[in-house]
C-alpha atoms as a PDB file:
ATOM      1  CA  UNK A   1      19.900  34.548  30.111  1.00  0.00           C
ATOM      2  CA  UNK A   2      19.034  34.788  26.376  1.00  0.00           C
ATOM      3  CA  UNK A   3      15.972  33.227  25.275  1.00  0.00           C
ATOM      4  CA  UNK A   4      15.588  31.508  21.992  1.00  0.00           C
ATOM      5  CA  UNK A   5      13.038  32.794  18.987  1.00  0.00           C
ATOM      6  CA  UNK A   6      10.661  30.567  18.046  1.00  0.00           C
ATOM      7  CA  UNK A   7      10.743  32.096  14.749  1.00  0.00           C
ATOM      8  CA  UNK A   8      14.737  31.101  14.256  1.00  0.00           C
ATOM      9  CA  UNK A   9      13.985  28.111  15.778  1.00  0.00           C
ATOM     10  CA  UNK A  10      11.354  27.325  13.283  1.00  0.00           C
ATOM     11  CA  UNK A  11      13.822  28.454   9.752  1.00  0.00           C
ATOM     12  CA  UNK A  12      16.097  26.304  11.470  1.00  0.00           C
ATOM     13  CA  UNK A  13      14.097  23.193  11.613  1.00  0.00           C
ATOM     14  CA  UNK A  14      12.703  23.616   8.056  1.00  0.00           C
ATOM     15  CA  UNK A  15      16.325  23.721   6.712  1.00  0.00           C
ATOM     16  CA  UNK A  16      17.180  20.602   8.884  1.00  0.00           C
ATOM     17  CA  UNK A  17      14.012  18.800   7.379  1.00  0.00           C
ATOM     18  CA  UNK A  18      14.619  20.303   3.730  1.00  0.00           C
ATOM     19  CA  UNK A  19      18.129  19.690   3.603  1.00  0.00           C
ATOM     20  CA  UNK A  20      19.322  23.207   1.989  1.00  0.00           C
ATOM     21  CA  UNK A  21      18.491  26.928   3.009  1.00  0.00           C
ATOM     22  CA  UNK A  22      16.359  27.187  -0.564  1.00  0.00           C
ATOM     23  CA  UNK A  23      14.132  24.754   0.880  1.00  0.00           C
ATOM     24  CA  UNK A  24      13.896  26.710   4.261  1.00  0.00           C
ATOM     25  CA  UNK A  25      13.020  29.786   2.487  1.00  0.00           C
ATOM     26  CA  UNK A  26      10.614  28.029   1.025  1.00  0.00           C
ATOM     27  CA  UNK A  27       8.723  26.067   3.968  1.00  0.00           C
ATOM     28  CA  UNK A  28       9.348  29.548   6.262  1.00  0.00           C
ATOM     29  CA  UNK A  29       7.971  32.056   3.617  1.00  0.00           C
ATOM     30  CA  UNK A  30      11.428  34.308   3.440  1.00  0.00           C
ATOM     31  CA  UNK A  31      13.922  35.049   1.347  1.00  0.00           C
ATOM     32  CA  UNK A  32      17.262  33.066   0.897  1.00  0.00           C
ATOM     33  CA  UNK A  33      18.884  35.778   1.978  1.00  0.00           C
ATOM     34  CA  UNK A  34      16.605  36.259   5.311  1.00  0.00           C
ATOM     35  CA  UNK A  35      16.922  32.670   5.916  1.00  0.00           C
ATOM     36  CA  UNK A  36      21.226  32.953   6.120  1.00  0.00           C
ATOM     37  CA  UNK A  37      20.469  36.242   8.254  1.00  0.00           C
ATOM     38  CA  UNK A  38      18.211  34.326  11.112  1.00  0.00           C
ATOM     39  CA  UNK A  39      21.214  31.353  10.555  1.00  0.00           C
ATOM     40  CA  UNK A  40      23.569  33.908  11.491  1.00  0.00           C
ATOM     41  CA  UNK A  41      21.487  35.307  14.365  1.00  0.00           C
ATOM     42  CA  UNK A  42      21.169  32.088  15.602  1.00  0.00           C
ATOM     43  CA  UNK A  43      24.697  31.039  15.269  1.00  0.00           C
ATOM     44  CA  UNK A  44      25.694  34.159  17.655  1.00  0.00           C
ATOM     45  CA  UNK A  45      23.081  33.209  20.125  1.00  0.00           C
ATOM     46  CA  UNK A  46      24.986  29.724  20.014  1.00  0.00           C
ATOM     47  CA  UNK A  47      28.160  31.129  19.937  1.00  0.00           C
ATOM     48  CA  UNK A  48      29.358  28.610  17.495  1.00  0.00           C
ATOM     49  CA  UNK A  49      28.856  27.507  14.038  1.00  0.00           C
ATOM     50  CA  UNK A  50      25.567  25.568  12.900  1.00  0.00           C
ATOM     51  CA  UNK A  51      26.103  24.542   9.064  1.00  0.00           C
ATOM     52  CA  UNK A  52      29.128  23.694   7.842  1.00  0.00           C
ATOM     53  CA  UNK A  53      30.290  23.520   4.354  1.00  0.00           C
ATOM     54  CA  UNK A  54      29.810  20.295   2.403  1.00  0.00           C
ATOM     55  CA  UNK A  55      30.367  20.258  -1.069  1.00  0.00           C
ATOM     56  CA  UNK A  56      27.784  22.581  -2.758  1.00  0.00           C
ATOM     57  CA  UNK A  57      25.417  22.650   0.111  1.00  0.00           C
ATOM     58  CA  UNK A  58      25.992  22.806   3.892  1.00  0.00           C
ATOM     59  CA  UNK A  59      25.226  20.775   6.774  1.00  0.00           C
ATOM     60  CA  UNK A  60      24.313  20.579  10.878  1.00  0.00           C
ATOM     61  CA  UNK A  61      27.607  20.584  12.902  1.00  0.00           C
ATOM     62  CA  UNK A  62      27.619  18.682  16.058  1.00  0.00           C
ATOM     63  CA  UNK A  63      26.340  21.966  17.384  1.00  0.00           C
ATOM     64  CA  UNK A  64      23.730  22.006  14.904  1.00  0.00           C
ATOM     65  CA  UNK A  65      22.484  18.284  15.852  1.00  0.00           C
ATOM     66  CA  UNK A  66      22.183  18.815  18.953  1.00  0.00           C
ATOM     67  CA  UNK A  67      20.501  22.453  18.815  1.00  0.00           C
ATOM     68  CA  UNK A  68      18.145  20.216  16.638  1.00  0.00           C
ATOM     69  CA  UNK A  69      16.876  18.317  19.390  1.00  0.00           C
ATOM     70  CA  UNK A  70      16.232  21.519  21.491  1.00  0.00           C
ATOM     71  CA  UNK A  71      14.271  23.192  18.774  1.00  0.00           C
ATOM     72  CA  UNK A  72      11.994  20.494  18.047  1.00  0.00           C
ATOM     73  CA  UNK A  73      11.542  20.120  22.006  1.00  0.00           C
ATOM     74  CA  UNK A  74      11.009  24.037  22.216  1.00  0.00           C
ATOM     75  CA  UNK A  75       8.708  24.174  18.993  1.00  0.00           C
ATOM     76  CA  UNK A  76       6.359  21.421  20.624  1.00  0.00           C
ATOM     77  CA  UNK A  77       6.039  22.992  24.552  1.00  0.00           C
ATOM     78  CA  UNK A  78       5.077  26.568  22.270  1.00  0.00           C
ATOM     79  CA  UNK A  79       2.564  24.572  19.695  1.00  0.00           C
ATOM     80  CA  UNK A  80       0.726  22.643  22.384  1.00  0.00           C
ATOM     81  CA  UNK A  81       0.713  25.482  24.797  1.00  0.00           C
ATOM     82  CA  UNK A  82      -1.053  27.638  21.744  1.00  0.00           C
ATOM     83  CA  UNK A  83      -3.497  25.121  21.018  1.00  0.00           C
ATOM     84  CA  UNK A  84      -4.660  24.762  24.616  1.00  0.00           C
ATOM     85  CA  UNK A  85      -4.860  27.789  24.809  1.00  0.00           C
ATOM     86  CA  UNK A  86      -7.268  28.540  21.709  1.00  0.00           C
ATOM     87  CA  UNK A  87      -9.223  25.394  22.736  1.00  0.00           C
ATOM     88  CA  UNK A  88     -10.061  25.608  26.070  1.00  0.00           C
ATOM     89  CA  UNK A  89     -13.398  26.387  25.347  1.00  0.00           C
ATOM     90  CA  UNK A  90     -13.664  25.588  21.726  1.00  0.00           C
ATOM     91  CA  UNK A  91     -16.704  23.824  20.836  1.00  0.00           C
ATOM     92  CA  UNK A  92     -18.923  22.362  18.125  1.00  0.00           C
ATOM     93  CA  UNK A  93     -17.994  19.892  15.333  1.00  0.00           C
ATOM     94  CA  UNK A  94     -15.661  20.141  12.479  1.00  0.00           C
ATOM     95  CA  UNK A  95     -15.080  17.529   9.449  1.00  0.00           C
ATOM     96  CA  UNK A  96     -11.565  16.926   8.131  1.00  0.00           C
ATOM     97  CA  UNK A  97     -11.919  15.054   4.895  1.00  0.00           C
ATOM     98  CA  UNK A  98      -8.089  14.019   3.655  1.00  0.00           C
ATOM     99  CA  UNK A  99      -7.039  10.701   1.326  1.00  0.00           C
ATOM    100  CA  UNK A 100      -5.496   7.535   2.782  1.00  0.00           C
ATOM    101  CA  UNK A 101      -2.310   8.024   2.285  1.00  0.00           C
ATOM    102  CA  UNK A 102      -2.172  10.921   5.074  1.00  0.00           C
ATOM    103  CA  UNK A 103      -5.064   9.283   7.258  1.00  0.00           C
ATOM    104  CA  UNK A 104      -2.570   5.899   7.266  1.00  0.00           C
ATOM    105  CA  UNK A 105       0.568   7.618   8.287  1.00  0.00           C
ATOM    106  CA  UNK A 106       1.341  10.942  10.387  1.00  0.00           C
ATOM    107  CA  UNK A 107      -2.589  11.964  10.852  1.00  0.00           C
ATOM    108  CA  UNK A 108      -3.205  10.053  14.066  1.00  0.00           C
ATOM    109  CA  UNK A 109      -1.066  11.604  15.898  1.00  0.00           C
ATOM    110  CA  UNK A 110      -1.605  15.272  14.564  1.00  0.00           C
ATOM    111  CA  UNK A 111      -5.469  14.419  15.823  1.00  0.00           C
ATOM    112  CA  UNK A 112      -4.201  13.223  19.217  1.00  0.00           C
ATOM    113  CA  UNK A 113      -2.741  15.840  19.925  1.00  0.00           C
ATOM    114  CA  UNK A 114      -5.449  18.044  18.232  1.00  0.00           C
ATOM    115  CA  UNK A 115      -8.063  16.431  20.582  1.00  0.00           C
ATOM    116  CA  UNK A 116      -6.374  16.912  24.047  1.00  0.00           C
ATOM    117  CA  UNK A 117      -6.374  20.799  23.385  1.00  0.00           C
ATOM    118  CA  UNK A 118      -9.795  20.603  22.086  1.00  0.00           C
ATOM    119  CA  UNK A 119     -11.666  18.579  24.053  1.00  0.00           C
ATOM    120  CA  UNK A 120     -14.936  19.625  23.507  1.00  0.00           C
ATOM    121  CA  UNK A 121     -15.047  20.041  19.904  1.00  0.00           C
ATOM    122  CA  UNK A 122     -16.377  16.988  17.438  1.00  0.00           C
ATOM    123  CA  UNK A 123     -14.227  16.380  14.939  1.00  0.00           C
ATOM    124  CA  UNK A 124     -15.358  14.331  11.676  1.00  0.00           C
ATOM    125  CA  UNK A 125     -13.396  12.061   9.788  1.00  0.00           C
ATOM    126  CA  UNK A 126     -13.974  11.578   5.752  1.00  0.00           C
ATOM    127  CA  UNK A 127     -10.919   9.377   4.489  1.00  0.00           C
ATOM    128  CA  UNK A 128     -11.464   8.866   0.463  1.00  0.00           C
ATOM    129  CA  UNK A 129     -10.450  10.321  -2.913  1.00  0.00           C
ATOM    130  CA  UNK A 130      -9.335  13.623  -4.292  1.00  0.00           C
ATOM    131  CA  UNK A 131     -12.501  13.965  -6.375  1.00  0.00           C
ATOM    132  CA  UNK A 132     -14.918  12.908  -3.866  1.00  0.00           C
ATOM    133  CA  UNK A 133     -13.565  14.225  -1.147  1.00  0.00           C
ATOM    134  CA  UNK A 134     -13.136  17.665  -3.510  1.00  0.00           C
ATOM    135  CA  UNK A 135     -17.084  17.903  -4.170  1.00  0.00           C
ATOM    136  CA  UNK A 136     -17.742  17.440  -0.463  1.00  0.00           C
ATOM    137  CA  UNK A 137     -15.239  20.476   0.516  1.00  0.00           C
ATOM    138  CA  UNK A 138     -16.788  22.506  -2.644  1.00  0.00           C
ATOM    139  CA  UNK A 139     -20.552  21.654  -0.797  1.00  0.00           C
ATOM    140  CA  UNK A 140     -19.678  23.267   2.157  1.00  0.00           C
ATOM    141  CA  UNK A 141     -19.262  19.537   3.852  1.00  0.00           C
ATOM    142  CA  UNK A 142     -15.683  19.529   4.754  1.00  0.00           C
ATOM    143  CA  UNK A 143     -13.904  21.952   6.726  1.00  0.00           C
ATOM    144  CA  UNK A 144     -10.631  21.276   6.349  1.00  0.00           C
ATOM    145  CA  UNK A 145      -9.344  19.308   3.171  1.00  0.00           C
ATOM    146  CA  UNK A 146      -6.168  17.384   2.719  1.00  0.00           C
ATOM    147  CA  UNK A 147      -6.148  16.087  -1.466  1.00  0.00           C
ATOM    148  CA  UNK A 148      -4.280  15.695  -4.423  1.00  0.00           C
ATOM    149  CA  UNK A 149      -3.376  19.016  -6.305  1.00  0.00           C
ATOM    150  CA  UNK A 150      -5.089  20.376  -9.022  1.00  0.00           C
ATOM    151  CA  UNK A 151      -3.572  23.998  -9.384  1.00  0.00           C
ATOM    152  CA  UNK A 152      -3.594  26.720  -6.689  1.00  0.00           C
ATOM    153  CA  UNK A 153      -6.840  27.827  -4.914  1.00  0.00           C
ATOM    154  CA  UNK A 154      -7.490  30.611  -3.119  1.00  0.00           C
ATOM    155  CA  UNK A 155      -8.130  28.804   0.211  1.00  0.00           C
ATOM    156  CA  UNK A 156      -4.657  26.752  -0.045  1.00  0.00           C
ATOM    157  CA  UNK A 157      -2.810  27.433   2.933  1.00  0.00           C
ATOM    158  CA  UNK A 158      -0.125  24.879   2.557  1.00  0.00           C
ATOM    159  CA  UNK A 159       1.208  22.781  -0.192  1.00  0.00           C
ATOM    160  CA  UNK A 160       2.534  19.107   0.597  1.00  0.00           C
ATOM    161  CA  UNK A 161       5.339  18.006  -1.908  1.00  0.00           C
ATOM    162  CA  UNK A 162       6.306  14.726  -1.472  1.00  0.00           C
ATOM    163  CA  UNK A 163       8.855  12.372  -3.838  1.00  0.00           C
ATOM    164  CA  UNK A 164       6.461   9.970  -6.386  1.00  0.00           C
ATOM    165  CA  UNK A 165       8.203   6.158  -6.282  1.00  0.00           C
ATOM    166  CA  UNK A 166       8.001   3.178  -8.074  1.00  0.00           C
ATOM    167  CA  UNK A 167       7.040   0.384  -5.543  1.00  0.00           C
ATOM    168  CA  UNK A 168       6.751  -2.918  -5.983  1.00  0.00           C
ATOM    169  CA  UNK A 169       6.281  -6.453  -3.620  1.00  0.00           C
ATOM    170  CA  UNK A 170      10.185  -6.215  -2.679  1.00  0.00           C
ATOM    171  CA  UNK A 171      13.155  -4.413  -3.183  1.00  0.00           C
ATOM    172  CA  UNK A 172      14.401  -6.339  -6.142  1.00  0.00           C
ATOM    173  CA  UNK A 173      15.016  -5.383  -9.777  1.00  0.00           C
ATOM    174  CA  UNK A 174      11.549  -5.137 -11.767  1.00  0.00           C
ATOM    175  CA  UNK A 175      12.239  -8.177 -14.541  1.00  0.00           C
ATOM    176  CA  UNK A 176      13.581  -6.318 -17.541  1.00  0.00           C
ATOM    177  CA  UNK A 177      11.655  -7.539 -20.872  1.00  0.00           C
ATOM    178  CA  UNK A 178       8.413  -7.728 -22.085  1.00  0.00           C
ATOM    179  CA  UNK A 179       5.283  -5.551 -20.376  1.00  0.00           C
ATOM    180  CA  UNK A 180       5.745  -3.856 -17.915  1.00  0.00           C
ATOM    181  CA  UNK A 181       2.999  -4.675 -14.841  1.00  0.00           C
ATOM    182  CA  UNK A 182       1.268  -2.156 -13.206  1.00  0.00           C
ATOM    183  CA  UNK A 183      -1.482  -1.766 -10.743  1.00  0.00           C
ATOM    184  CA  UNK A 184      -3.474   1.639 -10.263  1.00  0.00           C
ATOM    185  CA  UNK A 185      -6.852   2.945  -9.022  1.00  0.00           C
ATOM    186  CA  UNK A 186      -9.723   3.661 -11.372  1.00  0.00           C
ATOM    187  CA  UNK A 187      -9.391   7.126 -13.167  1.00  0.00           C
ATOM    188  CA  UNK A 188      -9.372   9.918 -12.109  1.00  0.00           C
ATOM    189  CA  UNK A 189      -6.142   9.427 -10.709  1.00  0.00           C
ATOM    190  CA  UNK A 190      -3.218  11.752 -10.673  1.00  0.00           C
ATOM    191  CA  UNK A 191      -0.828   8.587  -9.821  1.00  0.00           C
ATOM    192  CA  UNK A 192      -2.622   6.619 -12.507  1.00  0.00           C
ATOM    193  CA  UNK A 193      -1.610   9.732 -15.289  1.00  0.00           C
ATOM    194  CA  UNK A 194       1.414  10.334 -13.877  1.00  0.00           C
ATOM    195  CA  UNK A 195       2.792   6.507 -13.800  1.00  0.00           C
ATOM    196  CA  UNK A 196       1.276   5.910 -17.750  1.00  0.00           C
ATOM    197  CA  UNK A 197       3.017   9.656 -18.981  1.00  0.00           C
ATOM    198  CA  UNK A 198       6.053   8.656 -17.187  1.00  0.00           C
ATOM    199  CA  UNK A 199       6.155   5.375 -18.822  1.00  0.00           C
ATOM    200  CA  UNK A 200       4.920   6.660 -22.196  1.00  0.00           C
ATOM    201  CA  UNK A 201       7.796   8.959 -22.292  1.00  0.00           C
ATOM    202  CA  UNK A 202      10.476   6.654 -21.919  1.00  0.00           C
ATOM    203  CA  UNK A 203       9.088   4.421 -25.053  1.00  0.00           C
ATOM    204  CA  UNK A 204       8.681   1.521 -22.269  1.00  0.00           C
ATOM    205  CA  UNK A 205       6.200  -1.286 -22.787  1.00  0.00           C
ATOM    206  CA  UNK A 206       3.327  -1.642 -20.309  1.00  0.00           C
ATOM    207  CA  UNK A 207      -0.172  -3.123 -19.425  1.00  0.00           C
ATOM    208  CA  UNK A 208      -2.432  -2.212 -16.593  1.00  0.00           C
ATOM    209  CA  UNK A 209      -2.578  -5.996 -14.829  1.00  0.00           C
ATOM    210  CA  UNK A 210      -4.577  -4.544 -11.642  1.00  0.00           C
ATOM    211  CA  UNK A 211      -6.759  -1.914 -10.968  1.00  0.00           C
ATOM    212  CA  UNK A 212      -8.978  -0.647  -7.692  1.00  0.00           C
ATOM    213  CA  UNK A 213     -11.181   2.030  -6.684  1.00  0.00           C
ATOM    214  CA  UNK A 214      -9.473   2.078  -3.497  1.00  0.00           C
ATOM    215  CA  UNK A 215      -6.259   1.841  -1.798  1.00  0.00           C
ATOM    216  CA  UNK A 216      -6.857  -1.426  -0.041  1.00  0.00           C
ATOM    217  CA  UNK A 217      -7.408  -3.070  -3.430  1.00  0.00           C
ATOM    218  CA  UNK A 218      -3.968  -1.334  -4.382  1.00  0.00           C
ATOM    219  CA  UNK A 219      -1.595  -2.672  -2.099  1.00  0.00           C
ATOM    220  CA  UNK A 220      -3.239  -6.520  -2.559  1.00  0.00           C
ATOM    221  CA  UNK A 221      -2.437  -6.256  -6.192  1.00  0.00           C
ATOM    222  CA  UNK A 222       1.506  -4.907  -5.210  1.00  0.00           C
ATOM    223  CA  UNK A 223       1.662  -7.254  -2.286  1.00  0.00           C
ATOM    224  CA  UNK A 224       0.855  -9.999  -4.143  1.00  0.00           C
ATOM    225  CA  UNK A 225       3.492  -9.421  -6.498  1.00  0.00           C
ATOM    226  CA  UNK A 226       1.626  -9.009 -10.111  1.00  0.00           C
ATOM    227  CA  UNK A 227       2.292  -5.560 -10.452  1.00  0.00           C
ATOM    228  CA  UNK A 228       4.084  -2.693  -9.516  1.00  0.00           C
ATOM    229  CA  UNK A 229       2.305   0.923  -8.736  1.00  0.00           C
ATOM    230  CA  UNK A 230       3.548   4.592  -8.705  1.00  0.00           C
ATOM    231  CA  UNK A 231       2.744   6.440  -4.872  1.00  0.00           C
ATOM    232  CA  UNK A 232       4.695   8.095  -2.279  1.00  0.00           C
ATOM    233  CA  UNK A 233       6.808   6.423   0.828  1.00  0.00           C
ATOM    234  CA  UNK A 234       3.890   6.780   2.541  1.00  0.00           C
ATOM    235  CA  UNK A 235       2.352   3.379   0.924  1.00  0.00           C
ATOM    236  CA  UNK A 236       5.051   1.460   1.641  1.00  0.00           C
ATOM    237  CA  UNK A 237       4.650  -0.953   4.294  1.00  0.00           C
ATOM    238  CA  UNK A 238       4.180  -4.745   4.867  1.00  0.00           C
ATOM    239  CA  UNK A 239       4.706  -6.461   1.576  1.00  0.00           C
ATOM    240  CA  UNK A 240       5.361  -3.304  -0.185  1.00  0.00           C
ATOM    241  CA  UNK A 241       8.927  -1.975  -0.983  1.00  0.00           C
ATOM    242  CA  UNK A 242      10.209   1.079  -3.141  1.00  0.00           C
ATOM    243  CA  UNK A 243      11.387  -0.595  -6.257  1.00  0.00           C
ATOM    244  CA  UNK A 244      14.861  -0.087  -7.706  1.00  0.00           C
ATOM    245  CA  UNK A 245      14.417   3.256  -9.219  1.00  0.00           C
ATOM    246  CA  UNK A 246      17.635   3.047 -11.519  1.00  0.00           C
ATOM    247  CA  UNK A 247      15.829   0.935 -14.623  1.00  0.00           C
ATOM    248  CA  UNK A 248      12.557   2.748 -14.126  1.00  0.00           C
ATOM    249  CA  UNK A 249      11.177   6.275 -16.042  1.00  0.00           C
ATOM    250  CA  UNK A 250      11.643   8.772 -13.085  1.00  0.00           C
ATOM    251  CA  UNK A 251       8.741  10.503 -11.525  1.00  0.00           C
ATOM    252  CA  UNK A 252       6.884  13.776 -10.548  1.00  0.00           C
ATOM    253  CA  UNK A 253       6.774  15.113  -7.311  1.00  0.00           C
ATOM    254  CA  UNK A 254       3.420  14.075  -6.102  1.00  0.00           C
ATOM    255  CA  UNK A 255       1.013  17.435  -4.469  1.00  0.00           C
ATOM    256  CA  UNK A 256      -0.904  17.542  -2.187  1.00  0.00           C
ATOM    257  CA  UNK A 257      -3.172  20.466  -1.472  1.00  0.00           C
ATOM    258  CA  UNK A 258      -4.249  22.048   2.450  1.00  0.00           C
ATOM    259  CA  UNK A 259      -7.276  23.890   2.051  1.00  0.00           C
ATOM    260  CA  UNK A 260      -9.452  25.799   4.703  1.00  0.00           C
ATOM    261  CA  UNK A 261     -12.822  26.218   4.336  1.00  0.00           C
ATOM    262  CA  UNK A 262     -13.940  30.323   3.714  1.00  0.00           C
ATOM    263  CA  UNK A 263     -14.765  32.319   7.168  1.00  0.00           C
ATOM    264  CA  UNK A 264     -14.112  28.818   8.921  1.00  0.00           C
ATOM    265  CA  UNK A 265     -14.316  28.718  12.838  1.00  0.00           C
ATOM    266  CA  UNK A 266     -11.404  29.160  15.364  1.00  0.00           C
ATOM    267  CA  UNK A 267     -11.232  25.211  15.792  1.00  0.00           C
ATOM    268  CA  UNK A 268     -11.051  24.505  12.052  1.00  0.00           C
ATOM    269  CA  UNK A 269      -8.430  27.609  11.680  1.00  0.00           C
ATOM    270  CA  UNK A 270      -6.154  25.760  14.552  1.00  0.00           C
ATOM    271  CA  UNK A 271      -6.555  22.275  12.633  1.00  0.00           C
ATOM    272  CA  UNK A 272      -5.715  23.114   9.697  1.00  0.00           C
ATOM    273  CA  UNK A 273      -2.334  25.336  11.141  1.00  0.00           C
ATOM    274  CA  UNK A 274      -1.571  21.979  12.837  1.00  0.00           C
ATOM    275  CA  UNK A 275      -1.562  20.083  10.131  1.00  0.00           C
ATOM    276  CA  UNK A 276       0.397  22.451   7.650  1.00  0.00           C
ATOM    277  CA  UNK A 277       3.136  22.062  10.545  1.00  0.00           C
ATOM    278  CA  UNK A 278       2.814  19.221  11.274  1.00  0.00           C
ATOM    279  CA  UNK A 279       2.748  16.664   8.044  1.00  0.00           C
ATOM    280  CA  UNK A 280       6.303  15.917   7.372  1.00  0.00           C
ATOM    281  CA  UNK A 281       7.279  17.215   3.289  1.00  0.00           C
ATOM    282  CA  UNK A 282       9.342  18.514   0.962  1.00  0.00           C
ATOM    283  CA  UNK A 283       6.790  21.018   0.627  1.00  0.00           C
ATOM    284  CA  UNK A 284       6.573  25.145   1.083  1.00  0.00           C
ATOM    285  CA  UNK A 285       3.604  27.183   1.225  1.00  0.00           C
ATOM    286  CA  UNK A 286       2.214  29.088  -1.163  1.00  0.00           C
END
């Protein structure tokens, strides 16, 4: 009986989750052209096709969807059995400092799961902003560090690229005329620069009606309907909905930066591979 390689297994879910073998290469490390090779290794295995063509791009067969299950299934058993493995007898304390839009969304359950296979290790959680959270990390404070991107650093292990959206108190058309709203945190703020460029650019009227040093403060100012912001699908939630995009300046792709501290311990080495796997994006590593 053939077994399956994690390693296809893995291209194969990254071009699933990316939507195009350029973005598998990407997430996976390889070449375009290694990434079709393991496709085509994988599709003997199978013995049927995988992608099929659709327009300029290609998508999962039937085959492919339900291969998808399996290798998400397979990827899991081999991830959890690795981290019990390395943390059996792990022990000490390690701090994760990361902003809120990751610690309000997929982190929980990354940690979960992080703290059954290391049960004896302490694990501290900072949850603030890029530029705190940066100086802490710099201080030797923070471990392993989850915060907006400023440029490459050496200790980046994984970049997270994730869409930037207008959002606003409901999925209806932002009024048309007049100043534009908008509601963002005190500076420094990549979202702040990148909402007031974006607007700039497109010669469009505008006046900062809320603003917050934290995210809380943020999402009562869009909730209650003043103002509309500039964040990631992450923030949306009760009371806040992605604004049509369609009479709107578009948007950067918001980055996010995975760094591990220098000569860090085993435990902080198997968090911070964890999380680089485990944080849904559009993202590739560096």
């Amino acid at each position: 009986m053939q077994t399956f390689d994690p390693d296809l297994l893995r291209t194969f879910l990254a071009f699933a989750e990316g939507g195009s073998l350029a973005h598998a290469a990407a997430a996976v490390g390889r070449t375009a052209s290694a990434v079709t090779a393991q496709m085509q290794r994988l599709e003997a295995m199978v013995g049927e096709p995988l992608l099929a063509q659709a327009g300029r791009g290609r998508v999962l067969t039937p085959a492919g969807e339900e291969l998808l299950v399996h290798a998400r299934r397979i990827l899991e058993v081999h991830r959890d059995a690795w981290l019990s493995l390395k943390g059996a007898k792990a022990d000490g304390r390690l701090t994760l400092g990361c902003t809120q839009d990751f610690a309000d969304s997929n982190l929980p359950d990354l940690l979960r799961l992080f703290a059954r296979t290391h049960p004896r290790v302490r694990l501290d959680l900072r949850v603030g902003r890029s530029r705190e959270l940066t100086v802490g990390y710099d201080q030797g404070a923070i471990d392993v560090l989850i915060v907006m991107r400023d440029g490459a650093q050496p200790d980046e292990i994984a970049m997270l690229s994730e869409p930037m959206l207008w959002l606003s108190a409901s999925a209806d058309p932002v009024p048309a005329g007049g100043e534009l709203p908008i509601a963002v945190l005190d500076p420094p703020c990549g979202f702040r620069s990148a909402a007031t460029s974006a607007l700039e650019d497109a010669g469009l009227a505008y006046r900062i009606a809320a603003t917050s040093p934290s995210l809380s403060g943020l999402r009562a100012a869009v909730r209650s309907g003043i103002a509309i912001t500039a964040r990631t699908a992450r923030f949306v939630g009760e009371g806040v909905a992605v604004a049509p995009q369609a009479s709107l300046p578009a948007l950067p792709k918001a980055e996010f930066s995975l760094r591990l501290k220098p000569k860090a311990d085993r435990a902080a080495s198997s968090l911070a591979m964890l999380l680089a796997e485990g944080l849904p994006n559009e993202s590739s590593r560096p």
